[in-house]
C-alpha atoms as a PDB file:
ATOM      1  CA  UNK A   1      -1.246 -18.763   1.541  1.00  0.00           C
ATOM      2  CA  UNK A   2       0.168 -18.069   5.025  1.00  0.00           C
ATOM      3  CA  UNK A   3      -1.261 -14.478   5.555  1.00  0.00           C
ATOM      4  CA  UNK A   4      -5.083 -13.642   5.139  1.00  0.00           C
ATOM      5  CA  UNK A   5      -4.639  -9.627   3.890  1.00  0.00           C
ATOM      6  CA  UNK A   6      -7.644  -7.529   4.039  1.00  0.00           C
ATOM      7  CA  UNK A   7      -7.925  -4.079   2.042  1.00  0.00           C
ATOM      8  CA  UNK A   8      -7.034  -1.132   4.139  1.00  0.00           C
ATOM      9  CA  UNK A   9      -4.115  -3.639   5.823  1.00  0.00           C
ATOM     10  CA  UNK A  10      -0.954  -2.122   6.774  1.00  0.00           C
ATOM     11  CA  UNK A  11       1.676  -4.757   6.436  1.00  0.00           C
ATOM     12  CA  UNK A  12       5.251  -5.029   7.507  1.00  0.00           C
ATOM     13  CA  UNK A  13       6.218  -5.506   3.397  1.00  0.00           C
ATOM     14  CA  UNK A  14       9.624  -7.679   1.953  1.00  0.00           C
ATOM     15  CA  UNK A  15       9.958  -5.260  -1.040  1.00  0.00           C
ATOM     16  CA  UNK A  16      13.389  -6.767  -2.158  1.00  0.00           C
ATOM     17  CA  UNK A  17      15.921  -5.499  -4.145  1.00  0.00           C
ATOM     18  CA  UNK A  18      15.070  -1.787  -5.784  1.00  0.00           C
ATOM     19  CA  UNK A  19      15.518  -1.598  -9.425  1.00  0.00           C
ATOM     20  CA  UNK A  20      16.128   2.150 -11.448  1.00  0.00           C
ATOM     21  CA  UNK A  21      13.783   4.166  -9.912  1.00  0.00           C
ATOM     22  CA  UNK A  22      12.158   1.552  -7.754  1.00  0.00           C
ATOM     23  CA  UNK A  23      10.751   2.974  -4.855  1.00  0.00           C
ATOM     24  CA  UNK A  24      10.152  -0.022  -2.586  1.00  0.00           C
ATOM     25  CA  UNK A  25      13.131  -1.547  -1.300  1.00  0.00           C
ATOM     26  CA  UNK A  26      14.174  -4.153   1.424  1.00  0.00           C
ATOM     27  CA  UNK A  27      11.596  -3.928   4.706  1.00  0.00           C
ATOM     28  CA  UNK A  28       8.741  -1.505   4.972  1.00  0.00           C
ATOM     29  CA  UNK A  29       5.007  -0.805   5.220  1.00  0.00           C
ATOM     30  CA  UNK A  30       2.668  -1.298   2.990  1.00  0.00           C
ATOM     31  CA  UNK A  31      -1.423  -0.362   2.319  1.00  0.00           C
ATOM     32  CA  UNK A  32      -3.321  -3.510   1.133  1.00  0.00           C
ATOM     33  CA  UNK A  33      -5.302  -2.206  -1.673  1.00  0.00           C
ATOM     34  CA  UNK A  34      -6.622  -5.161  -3.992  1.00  0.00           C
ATOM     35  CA  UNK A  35     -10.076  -6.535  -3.115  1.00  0.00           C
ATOM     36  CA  UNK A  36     -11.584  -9.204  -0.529  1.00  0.00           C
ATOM     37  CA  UNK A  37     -13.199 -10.883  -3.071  1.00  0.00           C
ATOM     38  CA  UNK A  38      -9.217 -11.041  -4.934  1.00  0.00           C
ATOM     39  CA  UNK A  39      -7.774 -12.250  -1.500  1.00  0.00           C
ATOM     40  CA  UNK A  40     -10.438 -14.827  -1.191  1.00  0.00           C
ATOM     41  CA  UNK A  41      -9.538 -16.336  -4.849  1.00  0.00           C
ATOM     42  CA  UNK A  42      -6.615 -17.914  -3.553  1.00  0.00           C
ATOM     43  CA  UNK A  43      -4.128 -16.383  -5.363  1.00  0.00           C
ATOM     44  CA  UNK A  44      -1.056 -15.465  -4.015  1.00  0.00           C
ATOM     45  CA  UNK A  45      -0.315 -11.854  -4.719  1.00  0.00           C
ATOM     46  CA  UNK A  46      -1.631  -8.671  -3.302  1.00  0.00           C
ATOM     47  CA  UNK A  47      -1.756  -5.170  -4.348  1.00  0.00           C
ATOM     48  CA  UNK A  48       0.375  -3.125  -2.272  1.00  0.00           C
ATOM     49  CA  UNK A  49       1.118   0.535  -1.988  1.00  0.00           C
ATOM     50  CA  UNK A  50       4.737   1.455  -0.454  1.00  0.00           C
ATOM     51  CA  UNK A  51       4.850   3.590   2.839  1.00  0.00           C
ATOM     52  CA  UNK A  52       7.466   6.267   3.138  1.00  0.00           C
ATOM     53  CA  UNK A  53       7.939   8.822   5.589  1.00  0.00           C
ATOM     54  CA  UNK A  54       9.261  11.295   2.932  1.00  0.00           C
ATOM     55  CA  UNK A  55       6.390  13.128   1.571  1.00  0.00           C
ATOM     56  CA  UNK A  56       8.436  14.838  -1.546  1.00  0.00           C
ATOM     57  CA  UNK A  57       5.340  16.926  -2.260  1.00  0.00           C
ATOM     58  CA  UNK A  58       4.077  14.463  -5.071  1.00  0.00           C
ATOM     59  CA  UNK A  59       0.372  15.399  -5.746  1.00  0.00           C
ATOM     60  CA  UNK A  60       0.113  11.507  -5.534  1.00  0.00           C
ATOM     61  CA  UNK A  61       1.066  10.909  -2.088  1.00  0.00           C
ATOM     62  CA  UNK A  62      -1.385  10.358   0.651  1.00  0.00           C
ATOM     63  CA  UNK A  63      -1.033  11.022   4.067  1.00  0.00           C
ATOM     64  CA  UNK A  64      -0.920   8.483   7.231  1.00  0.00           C
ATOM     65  CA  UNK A  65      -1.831   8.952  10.433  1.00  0.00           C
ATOM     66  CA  UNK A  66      -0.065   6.990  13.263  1.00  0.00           C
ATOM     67  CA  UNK A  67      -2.129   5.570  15.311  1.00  0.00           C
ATOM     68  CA  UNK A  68      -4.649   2.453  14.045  1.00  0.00           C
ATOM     69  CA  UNK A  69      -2.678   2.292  10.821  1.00  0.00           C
ATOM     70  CA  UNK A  70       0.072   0.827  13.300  1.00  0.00           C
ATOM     71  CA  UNK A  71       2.794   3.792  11.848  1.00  0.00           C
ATOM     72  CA  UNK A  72       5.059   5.020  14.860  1.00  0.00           C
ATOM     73  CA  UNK A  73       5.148   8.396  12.540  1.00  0.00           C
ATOM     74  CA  UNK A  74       3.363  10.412  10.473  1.00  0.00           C
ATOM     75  CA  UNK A  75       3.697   8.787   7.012  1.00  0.00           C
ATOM     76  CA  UNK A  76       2.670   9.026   3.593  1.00  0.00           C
ATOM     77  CA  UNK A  77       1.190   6.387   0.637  1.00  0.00           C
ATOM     78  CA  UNK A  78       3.419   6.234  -1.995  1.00  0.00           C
ATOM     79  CA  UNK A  79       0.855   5.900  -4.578  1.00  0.00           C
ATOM     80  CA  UNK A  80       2.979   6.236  -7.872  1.00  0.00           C
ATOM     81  CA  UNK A  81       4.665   2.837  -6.575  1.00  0.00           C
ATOM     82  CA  UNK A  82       1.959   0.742  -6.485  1.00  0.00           C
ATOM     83  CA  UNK A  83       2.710  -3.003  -7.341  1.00  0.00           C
ATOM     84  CA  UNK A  84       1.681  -6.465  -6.914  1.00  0.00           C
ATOM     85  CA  UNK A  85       3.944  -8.722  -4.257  1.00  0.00           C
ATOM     86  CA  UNK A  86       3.259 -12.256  -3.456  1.00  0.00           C
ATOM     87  CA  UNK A  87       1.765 -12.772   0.088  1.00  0.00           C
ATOM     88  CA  UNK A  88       4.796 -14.427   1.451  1.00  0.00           C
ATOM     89  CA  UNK A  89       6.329 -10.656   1.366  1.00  0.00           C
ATOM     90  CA  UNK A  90       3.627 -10.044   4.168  1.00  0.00           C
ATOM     91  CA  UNK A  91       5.708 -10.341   7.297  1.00  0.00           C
ATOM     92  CA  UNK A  92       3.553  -8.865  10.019  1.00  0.00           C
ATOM     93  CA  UNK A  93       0.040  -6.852  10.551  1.00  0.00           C
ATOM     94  CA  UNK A  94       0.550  -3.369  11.412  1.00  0.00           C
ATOM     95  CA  UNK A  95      -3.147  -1.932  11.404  1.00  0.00           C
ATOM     96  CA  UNK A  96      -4.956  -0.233   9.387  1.00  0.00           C
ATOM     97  CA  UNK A  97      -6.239   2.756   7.473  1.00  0.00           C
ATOM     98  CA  UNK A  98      -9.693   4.737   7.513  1.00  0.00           C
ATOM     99  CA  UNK A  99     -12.088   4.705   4.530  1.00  0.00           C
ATOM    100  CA  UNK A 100     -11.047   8.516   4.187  1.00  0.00           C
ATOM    101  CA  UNK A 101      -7.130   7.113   3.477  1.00  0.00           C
ATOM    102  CA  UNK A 102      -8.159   4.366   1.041  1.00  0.00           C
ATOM    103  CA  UNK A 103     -10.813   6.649  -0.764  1.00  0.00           C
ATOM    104  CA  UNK A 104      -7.632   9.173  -1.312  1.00  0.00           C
ATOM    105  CA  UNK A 105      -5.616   6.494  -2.342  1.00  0.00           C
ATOM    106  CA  UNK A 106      -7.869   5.336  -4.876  1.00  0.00           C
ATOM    107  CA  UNK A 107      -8.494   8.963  -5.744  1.00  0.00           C
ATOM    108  CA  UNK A 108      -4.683   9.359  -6.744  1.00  0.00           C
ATOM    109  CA  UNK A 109      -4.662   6.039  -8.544  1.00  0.00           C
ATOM    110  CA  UNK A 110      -7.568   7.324 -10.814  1.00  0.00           C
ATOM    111  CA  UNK A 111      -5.724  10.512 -11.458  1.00  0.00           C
ATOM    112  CA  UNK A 112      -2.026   8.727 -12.104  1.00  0.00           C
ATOM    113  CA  UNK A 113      -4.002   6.495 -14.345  1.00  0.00           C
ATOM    114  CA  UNK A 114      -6.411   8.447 -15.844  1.00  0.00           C
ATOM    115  CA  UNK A 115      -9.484   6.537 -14.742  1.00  0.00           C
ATOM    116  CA  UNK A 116     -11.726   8.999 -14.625  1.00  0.00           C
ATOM    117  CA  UNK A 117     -14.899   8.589 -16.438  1.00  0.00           C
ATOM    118  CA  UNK A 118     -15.798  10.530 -19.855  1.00  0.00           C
END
């Protein structure tokens, strides 16, 4: 692996090529969001969450500050476009984002999939 991500990362992100309503496409950041303990499997993938600076009023986007998250603008998570990338797609180290950000993001993740415990 030739990047060591850490949850809470902000990443420079190769996305690639968008397909139908594929959010993600060609360079931007990203929000690590899979675990330390994943990272330190070895594997070679990553969960990412998309950065956008459109907010679009989606009840599951979460705001960025610039700042330590390494954003030159106020920015949001695009949570509904979480995915996996392989760590090559890592191209540089922003920053990164507060607990507050990541507990949101998780937050939104739980509500888009219904995690919430019975």
């Amino acid at each position: 692996m030739s990047v060591r991500p850490r949850r809470a990362d902000v990443w420079w992100t190769e996305f690639g090529t968008p397909v139908g309503a594929g959010q993600a496409a060609g360079q931007r950041p990203s929000v690590v969001i899979s675990s330390d303990d994943f990272h330190g499997t070895g594997a070679p993938l990553v969960f990412v969450v998309p950065v956008t600076t459109s907010q679009r009023h989606y009840l599951s986007r979460v705001a960025i500050a610039p700042g330590r998250s390494g954003l030159r603008q106020p920015s949001w998570a695009a949570v509904e476009h979480t995915r996996s990338v392989s760590t090559v797609r890592l191209l540089e180290h922003l920053g990164s984002v507060s607990d507050g950000v990541m507990d949101q993001i998780f937050g939104s993740l739980s509500w888009l999939l219904d995690l919430d415990p019975r």
